[in-house]
PDB file of N, CA and C in Angstrom:
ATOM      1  N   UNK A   1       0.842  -1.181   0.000  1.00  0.00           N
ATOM      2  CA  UNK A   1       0.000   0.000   0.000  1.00  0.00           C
ATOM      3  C   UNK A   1       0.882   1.237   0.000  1.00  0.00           C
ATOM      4  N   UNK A   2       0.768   2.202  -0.648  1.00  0.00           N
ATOM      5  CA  UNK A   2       1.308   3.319  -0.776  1.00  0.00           C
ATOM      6  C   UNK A   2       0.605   4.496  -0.002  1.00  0.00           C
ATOM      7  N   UNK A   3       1.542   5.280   0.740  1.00  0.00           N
ATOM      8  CA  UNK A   3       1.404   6.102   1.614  1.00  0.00           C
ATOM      9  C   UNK A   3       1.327   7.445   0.340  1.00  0.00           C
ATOM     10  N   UNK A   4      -0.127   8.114   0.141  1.00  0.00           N
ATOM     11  CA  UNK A   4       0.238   9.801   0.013  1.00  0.00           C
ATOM     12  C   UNK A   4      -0.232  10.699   0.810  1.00  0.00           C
ATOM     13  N   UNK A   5       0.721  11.653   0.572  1.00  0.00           N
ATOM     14  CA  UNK A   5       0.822  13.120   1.907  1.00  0.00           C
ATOM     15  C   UNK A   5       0.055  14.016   0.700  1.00  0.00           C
ATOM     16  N   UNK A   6      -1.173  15.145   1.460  1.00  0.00           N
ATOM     17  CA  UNK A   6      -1.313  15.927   0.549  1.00  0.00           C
ATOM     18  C   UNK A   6      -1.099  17.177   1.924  1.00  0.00           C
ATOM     19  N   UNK A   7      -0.233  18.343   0.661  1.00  0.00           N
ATOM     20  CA  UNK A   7      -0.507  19.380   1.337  1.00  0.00           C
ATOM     21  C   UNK A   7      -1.015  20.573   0.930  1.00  0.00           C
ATOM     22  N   UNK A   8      -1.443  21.551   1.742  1.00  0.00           N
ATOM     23  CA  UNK A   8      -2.038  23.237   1.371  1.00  0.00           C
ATOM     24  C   UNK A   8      -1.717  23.708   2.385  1.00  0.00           C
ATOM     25  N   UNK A   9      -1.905  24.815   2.313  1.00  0.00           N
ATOM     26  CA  UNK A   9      -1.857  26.016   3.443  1.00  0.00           C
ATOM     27  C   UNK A   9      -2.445  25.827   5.059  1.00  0.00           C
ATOM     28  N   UNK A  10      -3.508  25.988   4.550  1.00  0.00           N
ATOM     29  CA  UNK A  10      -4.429  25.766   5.914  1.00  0.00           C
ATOM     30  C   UNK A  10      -4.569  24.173   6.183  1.00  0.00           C
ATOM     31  N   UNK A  11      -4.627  23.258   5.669  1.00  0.00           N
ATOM     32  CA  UNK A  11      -5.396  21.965   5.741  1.00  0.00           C
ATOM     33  C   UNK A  11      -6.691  22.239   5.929  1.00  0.00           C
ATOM     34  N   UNK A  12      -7.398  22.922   5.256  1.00  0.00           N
ATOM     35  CA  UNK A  12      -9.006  23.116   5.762  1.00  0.00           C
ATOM     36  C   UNK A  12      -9.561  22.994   4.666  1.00  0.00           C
ATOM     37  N   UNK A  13      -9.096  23.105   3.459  1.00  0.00           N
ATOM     38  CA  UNK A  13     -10.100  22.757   2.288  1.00  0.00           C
ATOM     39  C   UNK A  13      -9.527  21.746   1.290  1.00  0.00           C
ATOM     40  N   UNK A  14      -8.431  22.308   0.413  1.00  0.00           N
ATOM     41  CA  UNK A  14      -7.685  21.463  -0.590  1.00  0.00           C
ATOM     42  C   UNK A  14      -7.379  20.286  -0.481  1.00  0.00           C
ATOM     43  N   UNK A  15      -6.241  20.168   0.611  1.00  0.00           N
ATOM     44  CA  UNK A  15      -5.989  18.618   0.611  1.00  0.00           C
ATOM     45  C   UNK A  15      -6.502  17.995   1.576  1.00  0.00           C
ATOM     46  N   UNK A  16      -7.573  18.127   2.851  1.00  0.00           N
ATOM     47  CA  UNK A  16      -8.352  17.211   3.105  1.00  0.00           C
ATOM     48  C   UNK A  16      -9.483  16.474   2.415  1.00  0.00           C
ATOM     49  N   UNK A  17      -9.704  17.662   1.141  1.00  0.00           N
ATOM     50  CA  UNK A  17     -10.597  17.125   0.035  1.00  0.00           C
ATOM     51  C   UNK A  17      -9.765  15.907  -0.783  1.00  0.00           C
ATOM     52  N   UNK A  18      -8.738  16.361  -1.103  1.00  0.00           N
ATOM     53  CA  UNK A  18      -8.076  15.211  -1.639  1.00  0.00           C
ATOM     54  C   UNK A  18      -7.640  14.155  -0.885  1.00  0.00           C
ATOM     55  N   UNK A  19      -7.583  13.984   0.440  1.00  0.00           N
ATOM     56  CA  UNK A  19      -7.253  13.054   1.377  1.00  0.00           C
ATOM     57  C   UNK A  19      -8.776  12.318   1.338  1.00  0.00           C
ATOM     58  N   UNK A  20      -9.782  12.812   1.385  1.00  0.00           N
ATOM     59  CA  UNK A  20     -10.957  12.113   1.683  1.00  0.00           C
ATOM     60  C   UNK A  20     -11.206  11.642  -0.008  1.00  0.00           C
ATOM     61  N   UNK A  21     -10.464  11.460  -0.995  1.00  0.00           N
ATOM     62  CA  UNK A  21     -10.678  10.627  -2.197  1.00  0.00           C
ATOM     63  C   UNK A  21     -10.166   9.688  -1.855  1.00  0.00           C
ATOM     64  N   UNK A  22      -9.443   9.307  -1.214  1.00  0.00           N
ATOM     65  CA  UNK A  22      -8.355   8.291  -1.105  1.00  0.00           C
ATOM     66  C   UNK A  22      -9.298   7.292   0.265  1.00  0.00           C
ATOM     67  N   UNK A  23     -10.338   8.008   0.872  1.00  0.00           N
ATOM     68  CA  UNK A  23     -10.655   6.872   2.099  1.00  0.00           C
ATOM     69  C   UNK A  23     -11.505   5.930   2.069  1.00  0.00           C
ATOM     70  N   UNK A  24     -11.102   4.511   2.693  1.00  0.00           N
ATOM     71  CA  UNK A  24     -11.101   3.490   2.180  1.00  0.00           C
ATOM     72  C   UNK A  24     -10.506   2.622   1.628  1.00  0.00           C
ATOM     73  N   UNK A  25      -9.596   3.412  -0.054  1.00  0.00           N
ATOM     74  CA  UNK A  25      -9.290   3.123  -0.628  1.00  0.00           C
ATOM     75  C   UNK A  25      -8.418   1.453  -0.909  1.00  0.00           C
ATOM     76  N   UNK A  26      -8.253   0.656  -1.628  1.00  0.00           N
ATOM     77  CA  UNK A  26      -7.902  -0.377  -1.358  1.00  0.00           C
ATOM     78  C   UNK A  26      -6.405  -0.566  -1.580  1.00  0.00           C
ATOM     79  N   UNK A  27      -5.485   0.269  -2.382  1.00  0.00           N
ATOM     80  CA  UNK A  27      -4.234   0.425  -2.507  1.00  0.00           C
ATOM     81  C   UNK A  27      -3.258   1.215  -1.895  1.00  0.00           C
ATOM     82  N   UNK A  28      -4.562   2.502  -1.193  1.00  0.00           N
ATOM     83  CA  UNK A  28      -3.305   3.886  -1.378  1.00  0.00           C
ATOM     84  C   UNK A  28      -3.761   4.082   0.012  1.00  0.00           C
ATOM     85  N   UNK A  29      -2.798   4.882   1.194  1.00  0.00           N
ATOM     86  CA  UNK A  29      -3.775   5.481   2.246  1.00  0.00           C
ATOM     87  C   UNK A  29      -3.000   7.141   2.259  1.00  0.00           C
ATOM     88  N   UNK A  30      -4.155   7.756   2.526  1.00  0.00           N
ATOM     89  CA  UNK A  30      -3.753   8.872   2.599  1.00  0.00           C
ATOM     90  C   UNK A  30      -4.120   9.990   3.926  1.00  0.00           C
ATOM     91  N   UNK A  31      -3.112  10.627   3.623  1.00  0.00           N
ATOM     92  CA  UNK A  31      -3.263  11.910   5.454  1.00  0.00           C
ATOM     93  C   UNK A  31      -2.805  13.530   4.669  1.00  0.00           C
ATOM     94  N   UNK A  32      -3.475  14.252   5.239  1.00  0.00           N
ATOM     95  CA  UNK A  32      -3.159  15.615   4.570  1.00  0.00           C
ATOM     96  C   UNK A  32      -2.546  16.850   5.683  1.00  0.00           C
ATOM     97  N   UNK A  33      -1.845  17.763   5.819  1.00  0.00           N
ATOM     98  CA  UNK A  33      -1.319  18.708   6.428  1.00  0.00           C
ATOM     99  C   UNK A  33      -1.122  19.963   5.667  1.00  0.00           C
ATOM    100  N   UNK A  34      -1.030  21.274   6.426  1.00  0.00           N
ATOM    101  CA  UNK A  34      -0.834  22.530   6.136  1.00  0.00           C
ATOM    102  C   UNK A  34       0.407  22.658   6.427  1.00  0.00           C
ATOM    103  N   UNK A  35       0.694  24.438   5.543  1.00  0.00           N
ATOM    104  CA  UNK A  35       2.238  24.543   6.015  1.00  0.00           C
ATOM    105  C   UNK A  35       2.125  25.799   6.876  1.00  0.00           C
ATOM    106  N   UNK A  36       1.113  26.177   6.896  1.00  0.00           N
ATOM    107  CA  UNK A  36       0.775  27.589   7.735  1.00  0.00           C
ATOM    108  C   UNK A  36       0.780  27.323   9.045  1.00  0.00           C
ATOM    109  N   UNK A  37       1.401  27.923  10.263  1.00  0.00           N
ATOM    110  CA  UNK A  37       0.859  27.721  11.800  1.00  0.00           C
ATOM    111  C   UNK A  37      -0.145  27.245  12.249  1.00  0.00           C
ATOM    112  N   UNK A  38      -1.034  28.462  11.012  1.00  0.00           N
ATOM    113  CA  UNK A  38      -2.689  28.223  11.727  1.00  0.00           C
ATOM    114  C   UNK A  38      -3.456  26.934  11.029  1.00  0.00           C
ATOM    115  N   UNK A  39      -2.206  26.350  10.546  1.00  0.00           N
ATOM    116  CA  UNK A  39      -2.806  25.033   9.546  1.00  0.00           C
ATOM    117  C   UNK A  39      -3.345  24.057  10.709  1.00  0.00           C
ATOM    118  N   UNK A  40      -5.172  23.929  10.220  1.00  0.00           N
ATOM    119  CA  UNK A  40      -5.670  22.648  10.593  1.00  0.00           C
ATOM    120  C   UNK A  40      -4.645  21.455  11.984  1.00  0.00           C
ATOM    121  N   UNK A  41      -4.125  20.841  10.740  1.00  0.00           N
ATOM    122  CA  UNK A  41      -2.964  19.647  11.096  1.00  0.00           C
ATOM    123  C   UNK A  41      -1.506  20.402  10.266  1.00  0.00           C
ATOM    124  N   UNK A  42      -0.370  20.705  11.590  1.00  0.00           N
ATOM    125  CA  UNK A  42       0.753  20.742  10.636  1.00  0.00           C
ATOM    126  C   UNK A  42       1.825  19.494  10.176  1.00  0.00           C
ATOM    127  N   UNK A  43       2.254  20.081   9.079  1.00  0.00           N
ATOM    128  CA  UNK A  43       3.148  19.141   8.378  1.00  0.00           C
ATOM    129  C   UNK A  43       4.225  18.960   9.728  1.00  0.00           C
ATOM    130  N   UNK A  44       4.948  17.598   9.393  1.00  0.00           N
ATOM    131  CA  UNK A  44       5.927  17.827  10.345  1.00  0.00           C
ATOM    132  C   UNK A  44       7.007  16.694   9.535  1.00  0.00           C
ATOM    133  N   UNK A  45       8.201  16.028  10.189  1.00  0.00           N
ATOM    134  CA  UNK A  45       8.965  15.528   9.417  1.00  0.00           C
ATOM    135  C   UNK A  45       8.324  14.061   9.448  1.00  0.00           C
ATOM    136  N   UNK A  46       8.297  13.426  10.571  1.00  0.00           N
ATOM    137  CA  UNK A  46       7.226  12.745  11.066  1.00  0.00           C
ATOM    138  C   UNK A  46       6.062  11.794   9.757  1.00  0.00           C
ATOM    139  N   UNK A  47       5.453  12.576   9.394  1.00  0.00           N
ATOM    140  CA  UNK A  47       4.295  12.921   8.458  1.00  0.00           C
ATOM    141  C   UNK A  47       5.080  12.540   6.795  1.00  0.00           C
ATOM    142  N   UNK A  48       6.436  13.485   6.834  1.00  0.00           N
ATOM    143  CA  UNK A  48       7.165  13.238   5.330  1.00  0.00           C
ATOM    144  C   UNK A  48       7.836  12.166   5.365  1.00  0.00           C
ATOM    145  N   UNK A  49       8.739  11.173   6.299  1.00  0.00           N
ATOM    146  CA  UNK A  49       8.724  10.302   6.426  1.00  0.00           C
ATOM    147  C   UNK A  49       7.766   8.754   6.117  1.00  0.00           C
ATOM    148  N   UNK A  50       6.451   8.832   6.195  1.00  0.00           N
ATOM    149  CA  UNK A  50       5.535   7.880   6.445  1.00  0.00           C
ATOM    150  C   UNK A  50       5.328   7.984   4.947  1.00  0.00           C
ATOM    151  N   UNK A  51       5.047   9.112   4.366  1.00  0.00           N
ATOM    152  CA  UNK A  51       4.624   9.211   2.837  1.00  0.00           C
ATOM    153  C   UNK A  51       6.198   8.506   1.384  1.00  0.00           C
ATOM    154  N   UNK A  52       5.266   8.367   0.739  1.00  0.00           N
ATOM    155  CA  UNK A  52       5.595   7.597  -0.184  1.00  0.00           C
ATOM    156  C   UNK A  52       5.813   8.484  -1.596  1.00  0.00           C
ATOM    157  N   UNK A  53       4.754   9.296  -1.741  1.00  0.00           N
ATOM    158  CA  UNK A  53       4.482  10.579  -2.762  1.00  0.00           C
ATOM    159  C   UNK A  53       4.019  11.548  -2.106  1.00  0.00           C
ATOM    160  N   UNK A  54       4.273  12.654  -2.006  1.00  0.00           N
ATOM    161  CA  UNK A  54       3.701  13.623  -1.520  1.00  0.00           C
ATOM    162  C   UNK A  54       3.150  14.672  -2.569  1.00  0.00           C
ATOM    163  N   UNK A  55       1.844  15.552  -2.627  1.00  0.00           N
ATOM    164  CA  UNK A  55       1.221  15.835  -3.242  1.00  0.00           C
ATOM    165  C   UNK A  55       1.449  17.369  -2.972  1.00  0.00           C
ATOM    166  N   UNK A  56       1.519  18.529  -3.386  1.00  0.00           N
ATOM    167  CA  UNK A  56       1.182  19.869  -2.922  1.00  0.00           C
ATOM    168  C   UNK A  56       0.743  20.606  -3.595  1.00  0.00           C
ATOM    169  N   UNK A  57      -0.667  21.367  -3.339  1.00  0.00           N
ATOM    170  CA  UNK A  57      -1.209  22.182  -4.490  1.00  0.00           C
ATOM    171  C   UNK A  57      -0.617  23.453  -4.696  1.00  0.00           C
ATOM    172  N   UNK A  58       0.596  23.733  -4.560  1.00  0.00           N
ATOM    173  CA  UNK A  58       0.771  25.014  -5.406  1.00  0.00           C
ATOM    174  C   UNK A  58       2.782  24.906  -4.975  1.00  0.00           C
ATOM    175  N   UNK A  59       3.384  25.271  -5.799  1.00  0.00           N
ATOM    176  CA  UNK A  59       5.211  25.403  -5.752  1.00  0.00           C
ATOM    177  C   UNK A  59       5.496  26.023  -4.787  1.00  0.00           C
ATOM    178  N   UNK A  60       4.741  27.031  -3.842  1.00  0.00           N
ATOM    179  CA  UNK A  60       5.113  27.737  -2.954  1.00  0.00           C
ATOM    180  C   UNK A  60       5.016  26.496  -1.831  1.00  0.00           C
ATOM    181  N   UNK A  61       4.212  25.565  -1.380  1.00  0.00           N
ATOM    182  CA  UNK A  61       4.380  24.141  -0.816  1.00  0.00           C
ATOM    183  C   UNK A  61       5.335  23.509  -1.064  1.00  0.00           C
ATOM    184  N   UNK A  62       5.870  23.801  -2.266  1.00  0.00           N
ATOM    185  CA  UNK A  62       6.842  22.518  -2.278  1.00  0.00           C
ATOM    186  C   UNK A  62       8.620  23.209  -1.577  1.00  0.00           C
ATOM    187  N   UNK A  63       8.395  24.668  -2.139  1.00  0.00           N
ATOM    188  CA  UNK A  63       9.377  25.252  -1.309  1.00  0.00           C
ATOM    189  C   UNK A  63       9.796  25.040   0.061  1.00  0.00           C
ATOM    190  N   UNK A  64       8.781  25.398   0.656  1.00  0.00           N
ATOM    191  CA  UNK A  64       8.715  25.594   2.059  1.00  0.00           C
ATOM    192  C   UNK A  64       8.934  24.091   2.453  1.00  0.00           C
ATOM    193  N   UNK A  65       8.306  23.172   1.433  1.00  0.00           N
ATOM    194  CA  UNK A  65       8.720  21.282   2.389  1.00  0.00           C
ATOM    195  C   UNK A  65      10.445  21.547   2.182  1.00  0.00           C
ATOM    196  N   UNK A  66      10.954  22.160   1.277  1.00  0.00           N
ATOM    197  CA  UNK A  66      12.392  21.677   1.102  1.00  0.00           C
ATOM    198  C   UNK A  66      13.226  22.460   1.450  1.00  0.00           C
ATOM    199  N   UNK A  67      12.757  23.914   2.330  1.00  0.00           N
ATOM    200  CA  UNK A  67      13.674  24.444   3.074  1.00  0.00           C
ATOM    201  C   UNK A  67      13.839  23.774   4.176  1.00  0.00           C
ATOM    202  N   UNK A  68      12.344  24.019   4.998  1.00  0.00           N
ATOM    203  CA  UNK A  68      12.102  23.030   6.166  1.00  0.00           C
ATOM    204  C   UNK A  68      12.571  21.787   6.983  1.00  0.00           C
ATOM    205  N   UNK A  69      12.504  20.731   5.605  1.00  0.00           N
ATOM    206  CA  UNK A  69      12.676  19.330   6.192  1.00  0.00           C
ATOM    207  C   UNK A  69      13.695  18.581   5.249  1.00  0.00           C
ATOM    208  N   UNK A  70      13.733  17.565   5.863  1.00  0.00           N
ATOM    209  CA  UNK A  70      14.327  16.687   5.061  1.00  0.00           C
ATOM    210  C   UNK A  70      13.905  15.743   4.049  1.00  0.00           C
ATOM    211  N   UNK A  71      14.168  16.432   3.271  1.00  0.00           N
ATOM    212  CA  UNK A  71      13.279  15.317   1.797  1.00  0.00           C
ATOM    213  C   UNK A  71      13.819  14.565   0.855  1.00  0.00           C
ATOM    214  N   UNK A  72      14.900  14.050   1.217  1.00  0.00           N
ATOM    215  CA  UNK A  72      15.624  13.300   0.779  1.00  0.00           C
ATOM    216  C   UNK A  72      15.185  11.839   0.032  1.00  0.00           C
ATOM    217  N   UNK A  73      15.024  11.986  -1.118  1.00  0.00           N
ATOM    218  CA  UNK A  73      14.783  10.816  -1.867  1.00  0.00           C
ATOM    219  C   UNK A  73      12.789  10.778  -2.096  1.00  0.00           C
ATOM    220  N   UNK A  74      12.869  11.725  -1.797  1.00  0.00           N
ATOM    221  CA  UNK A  74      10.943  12.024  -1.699  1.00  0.00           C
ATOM    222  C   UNK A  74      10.181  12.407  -2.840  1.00  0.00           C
ATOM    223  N   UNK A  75       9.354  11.415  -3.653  1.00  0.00           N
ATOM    224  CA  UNK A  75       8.604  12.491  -4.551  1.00  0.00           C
ATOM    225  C   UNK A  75       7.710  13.165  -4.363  1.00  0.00           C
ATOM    226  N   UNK A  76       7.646  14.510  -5.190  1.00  0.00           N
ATOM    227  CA  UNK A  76       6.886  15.822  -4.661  1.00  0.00           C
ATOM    228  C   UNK A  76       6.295  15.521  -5.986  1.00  0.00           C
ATOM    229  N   UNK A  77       4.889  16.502  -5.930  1.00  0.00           N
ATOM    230  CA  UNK A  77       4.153  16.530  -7.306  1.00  0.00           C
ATOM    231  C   UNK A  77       3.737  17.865  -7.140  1.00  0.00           C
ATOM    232  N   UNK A  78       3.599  18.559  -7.570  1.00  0.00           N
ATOM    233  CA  UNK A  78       2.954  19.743  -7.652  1.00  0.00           C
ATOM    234  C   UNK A  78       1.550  20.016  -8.784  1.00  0.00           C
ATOM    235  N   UNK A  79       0.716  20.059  -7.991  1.00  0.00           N
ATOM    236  CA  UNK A  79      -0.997  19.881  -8.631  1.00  0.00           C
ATOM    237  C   UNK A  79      -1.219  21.415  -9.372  1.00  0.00           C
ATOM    238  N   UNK A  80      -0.743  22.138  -8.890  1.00  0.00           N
ATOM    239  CA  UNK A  80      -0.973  23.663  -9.679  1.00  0.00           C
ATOM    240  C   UNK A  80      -2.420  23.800  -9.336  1.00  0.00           C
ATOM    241  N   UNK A  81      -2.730  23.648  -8.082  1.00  0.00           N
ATOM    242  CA  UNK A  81      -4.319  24.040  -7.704  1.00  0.00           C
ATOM    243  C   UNK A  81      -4.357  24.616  -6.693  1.00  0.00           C
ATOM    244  N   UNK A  82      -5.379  26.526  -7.144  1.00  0.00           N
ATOM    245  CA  UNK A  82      -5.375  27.661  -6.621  1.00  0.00           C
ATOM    246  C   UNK A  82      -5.991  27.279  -5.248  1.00  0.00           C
ATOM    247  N   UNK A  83      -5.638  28.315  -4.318  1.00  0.00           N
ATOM    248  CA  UNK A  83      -6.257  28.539  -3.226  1.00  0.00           C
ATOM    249  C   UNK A  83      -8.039  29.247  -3.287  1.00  0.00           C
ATOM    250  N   UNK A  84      -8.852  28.745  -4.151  1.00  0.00           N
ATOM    251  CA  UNK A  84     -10.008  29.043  -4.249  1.00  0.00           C
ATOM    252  C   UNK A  84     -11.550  28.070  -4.218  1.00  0.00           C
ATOM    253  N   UNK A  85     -11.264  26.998  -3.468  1.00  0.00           N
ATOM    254  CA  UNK A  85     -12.024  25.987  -3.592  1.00  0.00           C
ATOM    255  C   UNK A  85     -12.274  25.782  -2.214  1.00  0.00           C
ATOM    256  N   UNK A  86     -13.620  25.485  -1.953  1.00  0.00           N
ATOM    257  CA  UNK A  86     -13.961  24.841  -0.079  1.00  0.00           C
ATOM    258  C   UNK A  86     -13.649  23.442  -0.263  1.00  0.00           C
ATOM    259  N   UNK A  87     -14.107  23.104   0.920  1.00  0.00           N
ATOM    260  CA  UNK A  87     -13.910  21.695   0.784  1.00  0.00           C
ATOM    261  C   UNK A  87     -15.185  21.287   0.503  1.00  0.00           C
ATOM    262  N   UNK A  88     -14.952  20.035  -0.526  1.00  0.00           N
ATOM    263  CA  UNK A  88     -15.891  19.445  -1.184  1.00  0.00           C
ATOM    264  C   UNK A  88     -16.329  19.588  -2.524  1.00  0.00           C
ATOM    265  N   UNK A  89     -15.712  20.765  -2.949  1.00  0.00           N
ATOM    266  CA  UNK A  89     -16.118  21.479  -3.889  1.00  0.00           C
ATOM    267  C   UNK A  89     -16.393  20.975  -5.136  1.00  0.00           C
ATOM    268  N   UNK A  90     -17.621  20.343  -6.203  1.00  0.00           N
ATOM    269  CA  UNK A  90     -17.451  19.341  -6.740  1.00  0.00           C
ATOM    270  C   UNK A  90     -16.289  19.725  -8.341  1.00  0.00           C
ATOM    271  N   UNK A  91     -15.852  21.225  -8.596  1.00  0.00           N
ATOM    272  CA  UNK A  91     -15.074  21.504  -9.582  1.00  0.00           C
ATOM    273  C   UNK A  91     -13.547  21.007  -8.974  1.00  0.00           C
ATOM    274  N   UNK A  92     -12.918  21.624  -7.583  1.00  0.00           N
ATOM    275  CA  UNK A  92     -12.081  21.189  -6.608  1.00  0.00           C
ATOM    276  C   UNK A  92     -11.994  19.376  -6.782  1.00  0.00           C
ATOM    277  N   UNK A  93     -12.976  18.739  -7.042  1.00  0.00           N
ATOM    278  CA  UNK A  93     -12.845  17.068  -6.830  1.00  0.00           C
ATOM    279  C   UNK A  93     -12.541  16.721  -8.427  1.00  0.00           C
ATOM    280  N   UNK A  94     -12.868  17.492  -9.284  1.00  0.00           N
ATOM    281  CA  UNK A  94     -12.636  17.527 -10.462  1.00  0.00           C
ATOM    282  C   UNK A  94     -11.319  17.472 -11.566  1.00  0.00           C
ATOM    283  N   UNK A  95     -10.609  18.512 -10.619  1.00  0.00           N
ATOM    284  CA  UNK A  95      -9.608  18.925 -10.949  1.00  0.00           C
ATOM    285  C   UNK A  95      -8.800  17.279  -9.912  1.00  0.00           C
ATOM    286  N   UNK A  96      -9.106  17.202  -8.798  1.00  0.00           N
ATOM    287  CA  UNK A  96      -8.457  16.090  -8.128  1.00  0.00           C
ATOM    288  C   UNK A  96      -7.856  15.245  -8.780  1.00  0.00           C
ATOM    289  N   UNK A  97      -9.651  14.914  -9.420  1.00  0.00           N
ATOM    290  CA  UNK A  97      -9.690  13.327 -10.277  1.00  0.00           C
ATOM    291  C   UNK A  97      -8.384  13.608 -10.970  1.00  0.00           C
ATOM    292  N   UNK A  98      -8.650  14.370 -11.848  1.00  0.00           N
ATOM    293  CA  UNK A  98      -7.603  14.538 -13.666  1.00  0.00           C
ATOM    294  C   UNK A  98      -6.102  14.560 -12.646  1.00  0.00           C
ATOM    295  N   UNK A  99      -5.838  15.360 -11.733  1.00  0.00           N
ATOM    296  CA  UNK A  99      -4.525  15.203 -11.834  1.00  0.00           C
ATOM    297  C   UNK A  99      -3.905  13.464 -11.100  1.00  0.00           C
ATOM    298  N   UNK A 100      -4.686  13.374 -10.292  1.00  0.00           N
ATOM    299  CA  UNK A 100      -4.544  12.383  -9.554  1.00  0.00           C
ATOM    300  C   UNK A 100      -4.824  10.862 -10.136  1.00  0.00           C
ATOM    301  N   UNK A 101      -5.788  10.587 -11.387  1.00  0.00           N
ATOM    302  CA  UNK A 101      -6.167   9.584 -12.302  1.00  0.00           C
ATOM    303  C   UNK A 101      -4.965   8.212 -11.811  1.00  0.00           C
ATOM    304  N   UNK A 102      -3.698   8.510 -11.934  1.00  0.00           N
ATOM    305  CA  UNK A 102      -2.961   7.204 -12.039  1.00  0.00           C
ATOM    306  C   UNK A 102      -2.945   6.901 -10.824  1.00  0.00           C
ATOM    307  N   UNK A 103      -3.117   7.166  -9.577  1.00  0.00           N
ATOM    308  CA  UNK A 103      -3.285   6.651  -8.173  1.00  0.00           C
ATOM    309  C   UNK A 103      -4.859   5.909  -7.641  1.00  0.00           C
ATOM    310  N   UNK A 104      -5.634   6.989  -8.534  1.00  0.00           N
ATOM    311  CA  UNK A 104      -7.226   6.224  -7.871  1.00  0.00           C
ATOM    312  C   UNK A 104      -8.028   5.296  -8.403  1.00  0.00           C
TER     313      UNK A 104
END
């Protein structure tokens, strides 16, 4: 089973939406974190460790994982998805699907 990490800012909309595609799931398990303070759940090294692929909707995420921590040997993906979606959002699950297709 493959571990993915998704992250956003807050953890309050983006990637718990994309974490809750994944539940259940029969191959993949997934957990999501923010990189902001006031994030939901924060990222920690902990968290990048356990993951397998890590997911982040926007390059400014992927920065901040690789000043931060240690990411050594880690794949990052970068989804290119704006900070403008709630959670649930069925265009937000949309965009999920398409980028995410080869995992679900």
């Amino acid at each position: 089973m493959a571990n993915l990490l998704f992250i956003c800012s807050k953890n309050q909309w983006r990637s718990p939406t994309a974490e809750h595609l994944f539940k259940n799931h029969h191959l993949h398990s997934a957990r999501s974190a923010g990189t902001s303070d006031k994030a939901r759940i924060r990222i920690n090294q902990k968290m990048i460790d356990w993951a397998d692929t890590i997911f982040v909707m926007e390059r400014k995420h992927r920065s901040l994982l690789t000043q931060r921590f240690n990411m050594a040997d880690k794949q990052i993906v970068v989804l290119d998805i704006p900070d403008d979606y709630q959670f649930g959002d069925p265009e937000l699950i949309d965009m999920l699907h398409t980028s995410l297709s080869a995992y679900l």
